[in-house]
C-alpha atoms as a PDB file:
ATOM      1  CA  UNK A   1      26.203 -23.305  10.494  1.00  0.00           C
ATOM      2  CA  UNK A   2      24.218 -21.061  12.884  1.00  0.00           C
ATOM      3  CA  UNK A   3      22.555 -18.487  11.959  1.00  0.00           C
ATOM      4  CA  UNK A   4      21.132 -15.311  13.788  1.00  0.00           C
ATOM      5  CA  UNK A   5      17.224 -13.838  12.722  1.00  0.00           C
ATOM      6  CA  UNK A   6      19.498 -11.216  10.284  1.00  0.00           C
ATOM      7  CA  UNK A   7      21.275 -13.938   8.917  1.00  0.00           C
ATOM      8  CA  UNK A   8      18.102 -15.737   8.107  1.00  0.00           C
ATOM      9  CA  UNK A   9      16.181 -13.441   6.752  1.00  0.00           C
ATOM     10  CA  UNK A  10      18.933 -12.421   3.849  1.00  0.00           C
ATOM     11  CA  UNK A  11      19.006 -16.719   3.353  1.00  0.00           C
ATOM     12  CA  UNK A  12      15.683 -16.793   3.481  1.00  0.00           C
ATOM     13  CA  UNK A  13      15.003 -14.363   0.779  1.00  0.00           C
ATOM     14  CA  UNK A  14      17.832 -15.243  -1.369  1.00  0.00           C
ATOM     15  CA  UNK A  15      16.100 -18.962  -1.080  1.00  0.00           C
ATOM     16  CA  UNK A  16      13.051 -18.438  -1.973  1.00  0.00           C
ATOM     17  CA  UNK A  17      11.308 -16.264  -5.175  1.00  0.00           C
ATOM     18  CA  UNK A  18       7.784 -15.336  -4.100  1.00  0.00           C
ATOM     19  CA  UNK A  19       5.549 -13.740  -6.433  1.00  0.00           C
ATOM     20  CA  UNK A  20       6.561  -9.233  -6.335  1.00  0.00           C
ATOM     21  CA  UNK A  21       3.390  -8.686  -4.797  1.00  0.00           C
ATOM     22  CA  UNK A  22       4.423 -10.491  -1.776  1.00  0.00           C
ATOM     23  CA  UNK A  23       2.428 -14.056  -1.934  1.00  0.00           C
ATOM     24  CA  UNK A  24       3.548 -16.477   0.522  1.00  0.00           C
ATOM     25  CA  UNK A  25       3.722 -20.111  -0.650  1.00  0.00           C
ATOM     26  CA  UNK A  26       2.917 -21.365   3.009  1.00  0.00           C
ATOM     27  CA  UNK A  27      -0.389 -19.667   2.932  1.00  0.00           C
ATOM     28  CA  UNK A  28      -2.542 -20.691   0.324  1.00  0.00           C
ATOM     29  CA  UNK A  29      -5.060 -17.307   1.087  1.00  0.00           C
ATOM     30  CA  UNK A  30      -3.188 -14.607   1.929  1.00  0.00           C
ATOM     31  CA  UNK A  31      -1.204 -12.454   4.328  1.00  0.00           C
ATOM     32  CA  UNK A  32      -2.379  -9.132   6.752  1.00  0.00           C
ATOM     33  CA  UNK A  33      -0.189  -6.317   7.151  1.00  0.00           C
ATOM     34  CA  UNK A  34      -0.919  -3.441   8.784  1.00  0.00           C
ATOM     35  CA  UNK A  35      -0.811   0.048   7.192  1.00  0.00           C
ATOM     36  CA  UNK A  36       1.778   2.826   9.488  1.00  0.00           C
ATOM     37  CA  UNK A  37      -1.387   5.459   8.980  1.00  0.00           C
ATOM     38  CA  UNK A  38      -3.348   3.113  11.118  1.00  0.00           C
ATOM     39  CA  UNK A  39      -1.500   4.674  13.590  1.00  0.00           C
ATOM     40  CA  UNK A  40      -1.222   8.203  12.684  1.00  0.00           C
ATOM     41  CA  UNK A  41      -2.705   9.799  15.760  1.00  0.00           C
ATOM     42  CA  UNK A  42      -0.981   8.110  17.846  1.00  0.00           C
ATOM     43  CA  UNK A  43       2.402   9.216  15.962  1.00  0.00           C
ATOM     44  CA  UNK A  44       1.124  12.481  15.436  1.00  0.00           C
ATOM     45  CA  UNK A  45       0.786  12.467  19.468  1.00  0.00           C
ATOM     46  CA  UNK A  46       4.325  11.734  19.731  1.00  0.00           C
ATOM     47  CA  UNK A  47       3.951   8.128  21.177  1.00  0.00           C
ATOM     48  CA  UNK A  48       5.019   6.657  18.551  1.00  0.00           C
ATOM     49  CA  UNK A  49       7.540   7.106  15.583  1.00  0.00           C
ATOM     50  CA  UNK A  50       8.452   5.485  12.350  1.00  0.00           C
ATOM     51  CA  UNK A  51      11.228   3.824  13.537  1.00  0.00           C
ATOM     52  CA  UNK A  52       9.801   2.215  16.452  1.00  0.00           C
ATOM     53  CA  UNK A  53       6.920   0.837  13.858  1.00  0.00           C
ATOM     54  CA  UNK A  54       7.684  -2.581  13.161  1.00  0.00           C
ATOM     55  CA  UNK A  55       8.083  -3.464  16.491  1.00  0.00           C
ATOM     56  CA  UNK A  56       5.052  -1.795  17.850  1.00  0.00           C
ATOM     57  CA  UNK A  57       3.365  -3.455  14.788  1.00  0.00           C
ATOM     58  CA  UNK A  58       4.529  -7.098  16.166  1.00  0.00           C
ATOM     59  CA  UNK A  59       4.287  -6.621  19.627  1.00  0.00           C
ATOM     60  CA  UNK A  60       0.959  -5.012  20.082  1.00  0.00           C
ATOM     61  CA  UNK A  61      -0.954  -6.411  17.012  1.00  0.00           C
ATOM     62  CA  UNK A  62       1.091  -9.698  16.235  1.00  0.00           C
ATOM     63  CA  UNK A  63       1.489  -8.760  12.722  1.00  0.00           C
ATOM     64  CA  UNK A  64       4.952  -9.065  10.879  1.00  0.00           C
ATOM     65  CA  UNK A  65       4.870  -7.038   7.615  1.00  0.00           C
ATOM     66  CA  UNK A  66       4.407  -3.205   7.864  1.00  0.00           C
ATOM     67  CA  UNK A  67       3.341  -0.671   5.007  1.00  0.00           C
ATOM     68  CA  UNK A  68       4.794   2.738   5.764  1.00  0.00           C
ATOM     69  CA  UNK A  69       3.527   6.164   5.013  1.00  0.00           C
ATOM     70  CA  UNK A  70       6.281   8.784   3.958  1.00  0.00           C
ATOM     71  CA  UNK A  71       5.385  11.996   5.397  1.00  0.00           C
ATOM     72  CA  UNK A  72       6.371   9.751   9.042  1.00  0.00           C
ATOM     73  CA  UNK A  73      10.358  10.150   7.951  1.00  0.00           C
ATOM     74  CA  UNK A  74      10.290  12.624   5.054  1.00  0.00           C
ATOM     75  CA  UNK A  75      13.853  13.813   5.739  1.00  0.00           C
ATOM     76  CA  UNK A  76      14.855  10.305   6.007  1.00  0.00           C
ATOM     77  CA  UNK A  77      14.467   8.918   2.442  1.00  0.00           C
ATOM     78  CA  UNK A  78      18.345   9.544   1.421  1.00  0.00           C
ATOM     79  CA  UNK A  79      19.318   8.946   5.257  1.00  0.00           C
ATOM     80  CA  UNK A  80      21.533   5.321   4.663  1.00  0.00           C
ATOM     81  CA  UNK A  81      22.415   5.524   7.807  1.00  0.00           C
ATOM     82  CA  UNK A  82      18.447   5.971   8.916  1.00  0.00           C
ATOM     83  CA  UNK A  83      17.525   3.135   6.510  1.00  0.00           C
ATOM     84  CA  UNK A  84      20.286   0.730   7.654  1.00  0.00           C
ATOM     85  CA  UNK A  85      19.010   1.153  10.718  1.00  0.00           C
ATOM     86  CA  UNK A  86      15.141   0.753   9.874  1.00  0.00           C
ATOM     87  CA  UNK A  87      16.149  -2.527   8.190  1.00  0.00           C
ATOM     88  CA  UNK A  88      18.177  -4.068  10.629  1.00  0.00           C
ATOM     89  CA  UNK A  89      15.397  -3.568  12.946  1.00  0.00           C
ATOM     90  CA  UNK A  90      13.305  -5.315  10.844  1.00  0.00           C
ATOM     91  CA  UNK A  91      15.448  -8.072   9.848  1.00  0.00           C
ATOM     92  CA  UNK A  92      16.449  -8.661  13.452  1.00  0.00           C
ATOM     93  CA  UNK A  93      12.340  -8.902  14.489  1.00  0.00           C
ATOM     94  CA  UNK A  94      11.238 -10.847  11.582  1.00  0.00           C
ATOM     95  CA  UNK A  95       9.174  -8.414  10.333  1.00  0.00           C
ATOM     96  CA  UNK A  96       8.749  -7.797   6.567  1.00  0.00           C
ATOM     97  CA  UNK A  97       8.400  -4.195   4.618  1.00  0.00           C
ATOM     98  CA  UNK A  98       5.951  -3.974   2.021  1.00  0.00           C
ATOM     99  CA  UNK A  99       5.649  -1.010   0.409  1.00  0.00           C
ATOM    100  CA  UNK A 100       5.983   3.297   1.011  1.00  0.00           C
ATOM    101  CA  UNK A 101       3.025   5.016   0.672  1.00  0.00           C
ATOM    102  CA  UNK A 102       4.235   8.186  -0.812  1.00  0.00           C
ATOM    103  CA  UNK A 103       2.375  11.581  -1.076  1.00  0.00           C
ATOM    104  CA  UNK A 104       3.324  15.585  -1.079  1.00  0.00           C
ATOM    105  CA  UNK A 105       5.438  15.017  -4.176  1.00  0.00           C
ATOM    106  CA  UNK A 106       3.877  16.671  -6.695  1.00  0.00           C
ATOM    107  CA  UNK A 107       1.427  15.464  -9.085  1.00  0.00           C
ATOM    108  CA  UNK A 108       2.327  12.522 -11.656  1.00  0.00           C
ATOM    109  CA  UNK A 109      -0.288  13.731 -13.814  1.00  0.00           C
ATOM    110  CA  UNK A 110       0.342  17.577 -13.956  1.00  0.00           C
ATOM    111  CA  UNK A 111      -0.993  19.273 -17.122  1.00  0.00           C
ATOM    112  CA  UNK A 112       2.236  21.335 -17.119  1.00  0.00           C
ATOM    113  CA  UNK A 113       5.260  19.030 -18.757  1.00  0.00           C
ATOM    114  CA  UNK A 114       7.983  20.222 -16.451  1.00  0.00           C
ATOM    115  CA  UNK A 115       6.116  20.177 -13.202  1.00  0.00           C
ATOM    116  CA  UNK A 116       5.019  16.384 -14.134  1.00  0.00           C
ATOM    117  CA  UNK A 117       8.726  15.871 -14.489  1.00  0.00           C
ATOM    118  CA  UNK A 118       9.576  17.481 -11.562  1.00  0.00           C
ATOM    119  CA  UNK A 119       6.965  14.967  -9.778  1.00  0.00           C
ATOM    120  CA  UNK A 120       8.032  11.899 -11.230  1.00  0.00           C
ATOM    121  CA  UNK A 121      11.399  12.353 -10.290  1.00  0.00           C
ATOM    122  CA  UNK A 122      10.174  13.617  -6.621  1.00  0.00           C
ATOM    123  CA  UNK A 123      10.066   9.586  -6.521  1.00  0.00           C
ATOM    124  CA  UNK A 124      13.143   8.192  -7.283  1.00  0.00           C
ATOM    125  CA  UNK A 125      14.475   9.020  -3.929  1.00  0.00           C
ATOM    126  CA  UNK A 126      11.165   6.680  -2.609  1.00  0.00           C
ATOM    127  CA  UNK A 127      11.931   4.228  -4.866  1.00  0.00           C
ATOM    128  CA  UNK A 128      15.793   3.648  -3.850  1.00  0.00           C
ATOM    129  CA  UNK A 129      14.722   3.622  -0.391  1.00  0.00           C
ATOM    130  CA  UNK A 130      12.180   1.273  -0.661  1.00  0.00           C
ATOM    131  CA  UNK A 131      14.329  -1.045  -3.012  1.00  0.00           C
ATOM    132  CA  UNK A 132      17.201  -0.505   0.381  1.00  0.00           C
ATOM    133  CA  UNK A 133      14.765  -1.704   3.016  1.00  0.00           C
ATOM    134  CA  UNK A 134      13.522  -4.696   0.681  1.00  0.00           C
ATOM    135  CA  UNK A 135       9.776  -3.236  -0.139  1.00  0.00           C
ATOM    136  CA  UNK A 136       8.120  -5.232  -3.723  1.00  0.00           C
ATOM    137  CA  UNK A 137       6.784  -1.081  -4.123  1.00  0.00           C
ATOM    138  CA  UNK A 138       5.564   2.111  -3.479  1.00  0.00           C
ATOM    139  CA  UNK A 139       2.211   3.270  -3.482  1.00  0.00           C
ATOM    140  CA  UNK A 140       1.260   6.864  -5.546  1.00  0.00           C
ATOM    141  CA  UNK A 141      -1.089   9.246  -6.525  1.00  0.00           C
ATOM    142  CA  UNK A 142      -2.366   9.249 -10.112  1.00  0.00           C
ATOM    143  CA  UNK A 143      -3.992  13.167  -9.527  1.00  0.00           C
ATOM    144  CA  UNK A 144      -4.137  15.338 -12.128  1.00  0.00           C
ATOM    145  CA  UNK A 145      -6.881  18.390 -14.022  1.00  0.00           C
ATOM    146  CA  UNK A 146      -8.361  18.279 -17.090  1.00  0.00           C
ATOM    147  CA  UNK A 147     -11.356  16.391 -18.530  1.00  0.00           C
ATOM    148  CA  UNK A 148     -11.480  12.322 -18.944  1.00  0.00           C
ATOM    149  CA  UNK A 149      -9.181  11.743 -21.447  1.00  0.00           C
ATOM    150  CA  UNK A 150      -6.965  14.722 -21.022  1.00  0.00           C
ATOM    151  CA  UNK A 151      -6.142  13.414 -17.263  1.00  0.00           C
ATOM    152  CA  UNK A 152      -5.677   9.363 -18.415  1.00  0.00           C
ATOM    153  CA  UNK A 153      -3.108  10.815 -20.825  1.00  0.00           C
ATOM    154  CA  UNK A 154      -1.581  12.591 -18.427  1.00  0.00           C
ATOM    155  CA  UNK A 155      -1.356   9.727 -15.597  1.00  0.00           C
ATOM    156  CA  UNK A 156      -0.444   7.593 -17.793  1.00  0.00           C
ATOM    157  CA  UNK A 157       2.528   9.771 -19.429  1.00  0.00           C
ATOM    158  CA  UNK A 158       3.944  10.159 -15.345  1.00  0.00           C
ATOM    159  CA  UNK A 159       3.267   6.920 -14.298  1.00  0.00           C
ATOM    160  CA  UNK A 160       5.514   4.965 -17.455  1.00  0.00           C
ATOM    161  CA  UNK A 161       7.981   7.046 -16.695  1.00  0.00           C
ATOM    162  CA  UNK A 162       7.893   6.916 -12.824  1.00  0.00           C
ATOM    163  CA  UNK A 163       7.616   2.687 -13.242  1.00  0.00           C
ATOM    164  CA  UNK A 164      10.581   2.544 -16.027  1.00  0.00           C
ATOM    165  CA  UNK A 165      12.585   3.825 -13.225  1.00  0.00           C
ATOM    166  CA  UNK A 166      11.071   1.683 -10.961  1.00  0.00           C
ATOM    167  CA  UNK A 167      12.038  -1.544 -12.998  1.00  0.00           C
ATOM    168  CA  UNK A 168      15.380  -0.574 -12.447  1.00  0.00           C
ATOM    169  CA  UNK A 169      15.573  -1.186  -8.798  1.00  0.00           C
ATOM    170  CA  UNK A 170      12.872  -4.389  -9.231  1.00  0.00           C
ATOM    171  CA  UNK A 171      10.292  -1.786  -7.602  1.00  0.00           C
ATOM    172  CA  UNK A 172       6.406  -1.496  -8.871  1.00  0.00           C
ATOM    173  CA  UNK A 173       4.875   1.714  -8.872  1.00  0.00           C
ATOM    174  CA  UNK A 174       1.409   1.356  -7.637  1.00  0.00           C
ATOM    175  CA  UNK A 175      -1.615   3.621  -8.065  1.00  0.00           C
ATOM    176  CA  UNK A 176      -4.354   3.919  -5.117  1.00  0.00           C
ATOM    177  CA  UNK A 177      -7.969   4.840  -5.260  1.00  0.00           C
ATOM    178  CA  UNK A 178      -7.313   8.229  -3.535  1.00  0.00           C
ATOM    179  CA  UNK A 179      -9.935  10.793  -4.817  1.00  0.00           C
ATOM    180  CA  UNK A 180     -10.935  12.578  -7.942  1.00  0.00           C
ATOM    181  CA  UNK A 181     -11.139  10.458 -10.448  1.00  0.00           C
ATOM    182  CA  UNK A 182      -8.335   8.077  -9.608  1.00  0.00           C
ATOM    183  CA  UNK A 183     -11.328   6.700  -7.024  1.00  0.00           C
ATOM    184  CA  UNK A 184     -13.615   6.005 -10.297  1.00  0.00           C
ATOM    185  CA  UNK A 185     -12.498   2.338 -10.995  1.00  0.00           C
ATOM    186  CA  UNK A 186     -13.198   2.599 -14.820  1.00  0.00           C
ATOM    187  CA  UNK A 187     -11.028   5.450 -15.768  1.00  0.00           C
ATOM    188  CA  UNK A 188      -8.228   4.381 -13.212  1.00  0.00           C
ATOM    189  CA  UNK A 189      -8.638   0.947 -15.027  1.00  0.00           C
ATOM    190  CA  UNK A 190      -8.063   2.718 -18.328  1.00  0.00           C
ATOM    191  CA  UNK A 191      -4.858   4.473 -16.747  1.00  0.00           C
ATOM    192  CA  UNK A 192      -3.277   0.905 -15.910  1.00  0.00           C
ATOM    193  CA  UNK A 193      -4.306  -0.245 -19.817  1.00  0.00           C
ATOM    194  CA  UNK A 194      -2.664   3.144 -21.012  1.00  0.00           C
ATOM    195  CA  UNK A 195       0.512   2.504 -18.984  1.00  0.00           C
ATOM    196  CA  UNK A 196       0.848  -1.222 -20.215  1.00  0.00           C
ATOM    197  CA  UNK A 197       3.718  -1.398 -17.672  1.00  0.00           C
ATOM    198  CA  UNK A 198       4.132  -4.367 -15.512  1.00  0.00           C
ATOM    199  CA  UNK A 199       5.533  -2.660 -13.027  1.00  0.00           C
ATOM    200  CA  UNK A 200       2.737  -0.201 -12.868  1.00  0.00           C
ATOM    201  CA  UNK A 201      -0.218  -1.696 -10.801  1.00  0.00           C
ATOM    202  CA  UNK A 202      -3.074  -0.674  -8.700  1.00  0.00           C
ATOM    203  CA  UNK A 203      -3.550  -1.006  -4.716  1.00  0.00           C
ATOM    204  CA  UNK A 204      -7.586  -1.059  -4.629  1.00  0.00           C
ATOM    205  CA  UNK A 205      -8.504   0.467  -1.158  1.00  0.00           C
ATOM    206  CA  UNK A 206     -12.074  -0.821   0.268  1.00  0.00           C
ATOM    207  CA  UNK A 207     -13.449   2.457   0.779  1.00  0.00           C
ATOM    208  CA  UNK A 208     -11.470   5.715  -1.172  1.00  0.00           C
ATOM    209  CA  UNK A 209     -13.984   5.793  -3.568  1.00  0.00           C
ATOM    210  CA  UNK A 210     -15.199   9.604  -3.136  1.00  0.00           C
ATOM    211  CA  UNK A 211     -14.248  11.195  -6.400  1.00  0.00           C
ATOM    212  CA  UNK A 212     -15.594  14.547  -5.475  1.00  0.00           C
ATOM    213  CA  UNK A 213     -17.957  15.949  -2.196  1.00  0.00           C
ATOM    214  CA  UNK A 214     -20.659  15.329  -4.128  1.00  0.00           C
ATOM    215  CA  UNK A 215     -20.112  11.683  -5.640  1.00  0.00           C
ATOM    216  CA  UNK A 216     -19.243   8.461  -4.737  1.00  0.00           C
ATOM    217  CA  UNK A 217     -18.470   5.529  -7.031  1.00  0.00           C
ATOM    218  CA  UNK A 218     -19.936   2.073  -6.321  1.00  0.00           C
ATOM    219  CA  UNK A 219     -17.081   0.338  -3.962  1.00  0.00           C
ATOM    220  CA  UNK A 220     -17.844  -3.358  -4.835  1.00  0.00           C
ATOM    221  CA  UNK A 221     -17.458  -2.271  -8.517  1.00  0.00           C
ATOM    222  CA  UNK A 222     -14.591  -0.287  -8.229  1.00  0.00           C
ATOM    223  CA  UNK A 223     -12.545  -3.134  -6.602  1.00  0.00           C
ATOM    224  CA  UNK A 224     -13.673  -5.285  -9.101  1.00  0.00           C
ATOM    225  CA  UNK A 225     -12.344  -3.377 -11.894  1.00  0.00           C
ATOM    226  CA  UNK A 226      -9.008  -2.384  -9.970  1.00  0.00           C
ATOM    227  CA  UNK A 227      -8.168  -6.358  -9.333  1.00  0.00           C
ATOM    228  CA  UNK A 228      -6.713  -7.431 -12.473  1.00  0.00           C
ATOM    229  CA  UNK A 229      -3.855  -5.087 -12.131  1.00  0.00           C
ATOM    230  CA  UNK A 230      -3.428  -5.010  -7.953  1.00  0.00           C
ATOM    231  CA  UNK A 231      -0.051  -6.007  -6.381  1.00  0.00           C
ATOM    232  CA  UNK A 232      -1.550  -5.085  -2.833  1.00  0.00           C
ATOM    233  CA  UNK A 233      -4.621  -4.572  -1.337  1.00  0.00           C
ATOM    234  CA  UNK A 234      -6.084  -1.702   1.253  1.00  0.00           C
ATOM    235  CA  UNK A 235      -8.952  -3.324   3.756  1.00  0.00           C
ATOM    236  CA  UNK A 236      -9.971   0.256   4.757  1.00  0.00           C
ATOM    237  CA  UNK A 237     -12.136  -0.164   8.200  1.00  0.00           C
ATOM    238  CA  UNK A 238     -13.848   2.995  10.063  1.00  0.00           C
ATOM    239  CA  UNK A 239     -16.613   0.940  12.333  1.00  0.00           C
ATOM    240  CA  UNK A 240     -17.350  -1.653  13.569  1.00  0.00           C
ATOM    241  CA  UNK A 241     -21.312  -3.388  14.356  1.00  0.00           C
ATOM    242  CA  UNK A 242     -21.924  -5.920  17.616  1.00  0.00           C
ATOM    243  CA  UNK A 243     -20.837  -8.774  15.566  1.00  0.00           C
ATOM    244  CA  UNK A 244     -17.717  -7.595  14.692  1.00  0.00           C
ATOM    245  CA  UNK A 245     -18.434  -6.411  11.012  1.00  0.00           C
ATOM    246  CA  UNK A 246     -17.292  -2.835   9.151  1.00  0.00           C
ATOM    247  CA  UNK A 247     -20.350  -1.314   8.705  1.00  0.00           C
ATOM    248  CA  UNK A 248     -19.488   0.626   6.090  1.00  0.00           C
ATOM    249  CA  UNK A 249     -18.161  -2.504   4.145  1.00  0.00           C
ATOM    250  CA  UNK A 250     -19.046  -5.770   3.522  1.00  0.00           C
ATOM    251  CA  UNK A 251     -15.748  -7.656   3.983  1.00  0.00           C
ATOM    252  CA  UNK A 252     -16.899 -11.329   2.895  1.00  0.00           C
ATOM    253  CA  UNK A 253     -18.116  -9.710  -0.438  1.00  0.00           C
ATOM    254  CA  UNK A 254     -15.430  -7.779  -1.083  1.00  0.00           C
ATOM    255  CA  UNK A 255     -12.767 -10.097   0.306  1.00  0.00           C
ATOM    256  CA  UNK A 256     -14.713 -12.716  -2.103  1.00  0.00           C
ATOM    257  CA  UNK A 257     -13.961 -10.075  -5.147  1.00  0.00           C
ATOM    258  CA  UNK A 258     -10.136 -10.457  -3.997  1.00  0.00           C
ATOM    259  CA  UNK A 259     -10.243 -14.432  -3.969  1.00  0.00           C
ATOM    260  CA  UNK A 260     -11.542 -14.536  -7.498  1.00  0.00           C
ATOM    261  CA  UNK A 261      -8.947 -12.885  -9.270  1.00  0.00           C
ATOM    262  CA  UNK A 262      -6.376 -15.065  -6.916  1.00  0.00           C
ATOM    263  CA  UNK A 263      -4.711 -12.407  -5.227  1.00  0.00           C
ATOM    264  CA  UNK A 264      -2.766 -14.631  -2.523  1.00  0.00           C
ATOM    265  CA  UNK A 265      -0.206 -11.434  -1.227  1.00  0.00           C
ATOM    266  CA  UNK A 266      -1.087  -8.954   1.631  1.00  0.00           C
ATOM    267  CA  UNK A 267      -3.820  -7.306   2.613  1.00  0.00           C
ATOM    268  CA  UNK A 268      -3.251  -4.110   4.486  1.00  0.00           C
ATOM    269  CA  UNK A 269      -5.489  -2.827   7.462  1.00  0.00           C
ATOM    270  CA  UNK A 270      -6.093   0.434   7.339  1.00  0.00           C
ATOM    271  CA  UNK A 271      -7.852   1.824  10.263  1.00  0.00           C
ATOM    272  CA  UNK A 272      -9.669   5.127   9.610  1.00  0.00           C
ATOM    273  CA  UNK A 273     -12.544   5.125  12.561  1.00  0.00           C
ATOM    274  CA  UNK A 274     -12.593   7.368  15.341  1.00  0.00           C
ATOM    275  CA  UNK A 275     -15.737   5.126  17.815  1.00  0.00           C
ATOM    276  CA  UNK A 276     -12.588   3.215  18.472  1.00  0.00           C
ATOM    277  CA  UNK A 277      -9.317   3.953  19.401  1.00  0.00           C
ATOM    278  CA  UNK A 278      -6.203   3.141  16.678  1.00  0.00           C
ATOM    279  CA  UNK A 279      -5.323   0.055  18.311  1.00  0.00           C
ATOM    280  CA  UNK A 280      -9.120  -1.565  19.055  1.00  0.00           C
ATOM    281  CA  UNK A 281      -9.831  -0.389  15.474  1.00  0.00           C
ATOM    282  CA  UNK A 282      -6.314  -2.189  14.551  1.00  0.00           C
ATOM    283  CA  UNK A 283      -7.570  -5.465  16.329  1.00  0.00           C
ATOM    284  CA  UNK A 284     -11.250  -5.388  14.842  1.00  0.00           C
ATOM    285  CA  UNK A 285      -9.740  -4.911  11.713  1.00  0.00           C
ATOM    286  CA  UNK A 286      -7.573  -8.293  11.779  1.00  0.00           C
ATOM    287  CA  UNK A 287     -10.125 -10.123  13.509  1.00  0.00           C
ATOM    288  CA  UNK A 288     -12.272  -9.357  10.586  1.00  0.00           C
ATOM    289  CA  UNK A 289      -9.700 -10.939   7.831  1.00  0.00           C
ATOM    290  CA  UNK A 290      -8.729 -13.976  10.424  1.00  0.00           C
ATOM    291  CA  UNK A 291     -12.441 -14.708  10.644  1.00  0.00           C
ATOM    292  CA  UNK A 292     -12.434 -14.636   6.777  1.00  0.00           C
ATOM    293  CA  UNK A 293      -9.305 -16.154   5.921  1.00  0.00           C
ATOM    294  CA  UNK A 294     -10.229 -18.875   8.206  1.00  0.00           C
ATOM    295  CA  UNK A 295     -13.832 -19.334   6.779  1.00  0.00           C
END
């Protein structure tokens, strides 16, 4: 029987049962992907769009699973005909879709009962479209107001509900480090406990960890304390030395932090720089992980 790259990819997938964080059991390490804000000037600039993504992602970067950001096709999350589209593209490339990174829907953690709702079921339409294009999840905001506890309770209450809907459609719900005081490891750490929800995980980013103008939390520890519950991973990058090293980060470390709670799925670059332009910073940014995955 012959079969073309679509064909193969639905065999391929109904062959095999990686992990839901997207492991890959030829690759005892793990995988890159590159993250579709990368990328955002140069979509913002109107040379590039969201459906022409995963094939800019392949072509110009050699990378073959793509993270996408939803405010690049917000009108397009019900669109089947859109989607079908997106996915054959994808299918017919070899390139794999990860996750949506979803934000501008409201917060999951809203102190008001209705308008937390109102925000958790802003999602569902994110969720059904990234079950359609055959992503493992979507990536969300755990903001809310209040003190310490009064904000866990809150996140929490949002983000069961949000993932019970999401283990409906086999889709995890997963929480960034993405200011206030989701970006302090320990009490984003107690959300995840709070939720008890397998579907509810973490995506630890190397370098959100401002939780206001004035502080920072301790990146190194912050991973750390995210990794037990992470189902993807965000190598944030925004410079680059001589050698080829973030400045800002010390990838081997963290990277190492990664390793030890065997995390073999994707890691996401997520060029954020402006010395370089989006596609050197792109490059660095897998050179970086090569050079480590290699080592």
């Amino acid at each position: 029987m012959s079969l073309n790259r679509r064909q193969f990819s639905a065999f391929a997938g109904a062959a095999m049962s990686a992990p839901i964080f997207g492991a890959s059991r030829m690759n005892p390490s793990f995988e890159i992907s590159l993250a579709q804000w990368s990328l955002h000037r140069t979509i913002y600039g109107g040379k590039l769009d969201n459906m022409g993504f995963p094939e800019y992602t392949k072509k110009e970067f050699g990378v073959e699973a793509v993270e996408y950001v939803n405010q690049f096709f917000k009108d397009k999350a019900e669109d089947k005909s859109y989607l079908q589209e997106l996915k054959d593209r994808c299918d017919d490339l070899g390139v794999r879709s990860l996750l949506i990174m979803c934000d501008g829907e409201g917060q999951l953690g809203d102190a008001d009962d209705a308008a937390r709702t109102r925000a958790v079921e802003n999602h569902y339409r994110w969720i059904t479209a990234a079950k359609f294009l055959g992503c493992h999840s979507i990536r969300v905001n755990a903001s809310s107001s209040g003190n310490w506890a009064e904000q866990m309770m809150r996140a929490a209450d949002g983000l069961r509900r949000l993932s019970e809907f999401g283990d409906q459609h086999g889709i995890n719900v997963l929480v960034e480090n993405h200011g206030g005081l989701s970006s302090n490891g320990m009490w984003l750490h107690g959300v995840m406990r709070t939720v008890n929800h397998p579907r509810c995980g973490t995506l630890p980013d190397f370098g959100n960890f401002w939780v206001s103008s004035s502080e920072t939390y301790d990146r190194y520890k912050g991973v750390e304390e995210l990794m037990p519950y992470a189902k993807a991973v965000s190598a944030k990058s925004r410079k680059f030395d001589d050698q080829g090293n973030e400045s800002e980060t010390n990838f081997v470390r963290m990277m190492g932090i990664v390793k030890k709670f065997g995390y073999h799925g994707h890691v996401g670059i997520e060029w954020e720089g402006g010395d370089l332009s989006e596609q050197e910073g792109v490059m660095a940014t897998k050179k970086l992980l090569e050079k480590i995955r290699s080592a």
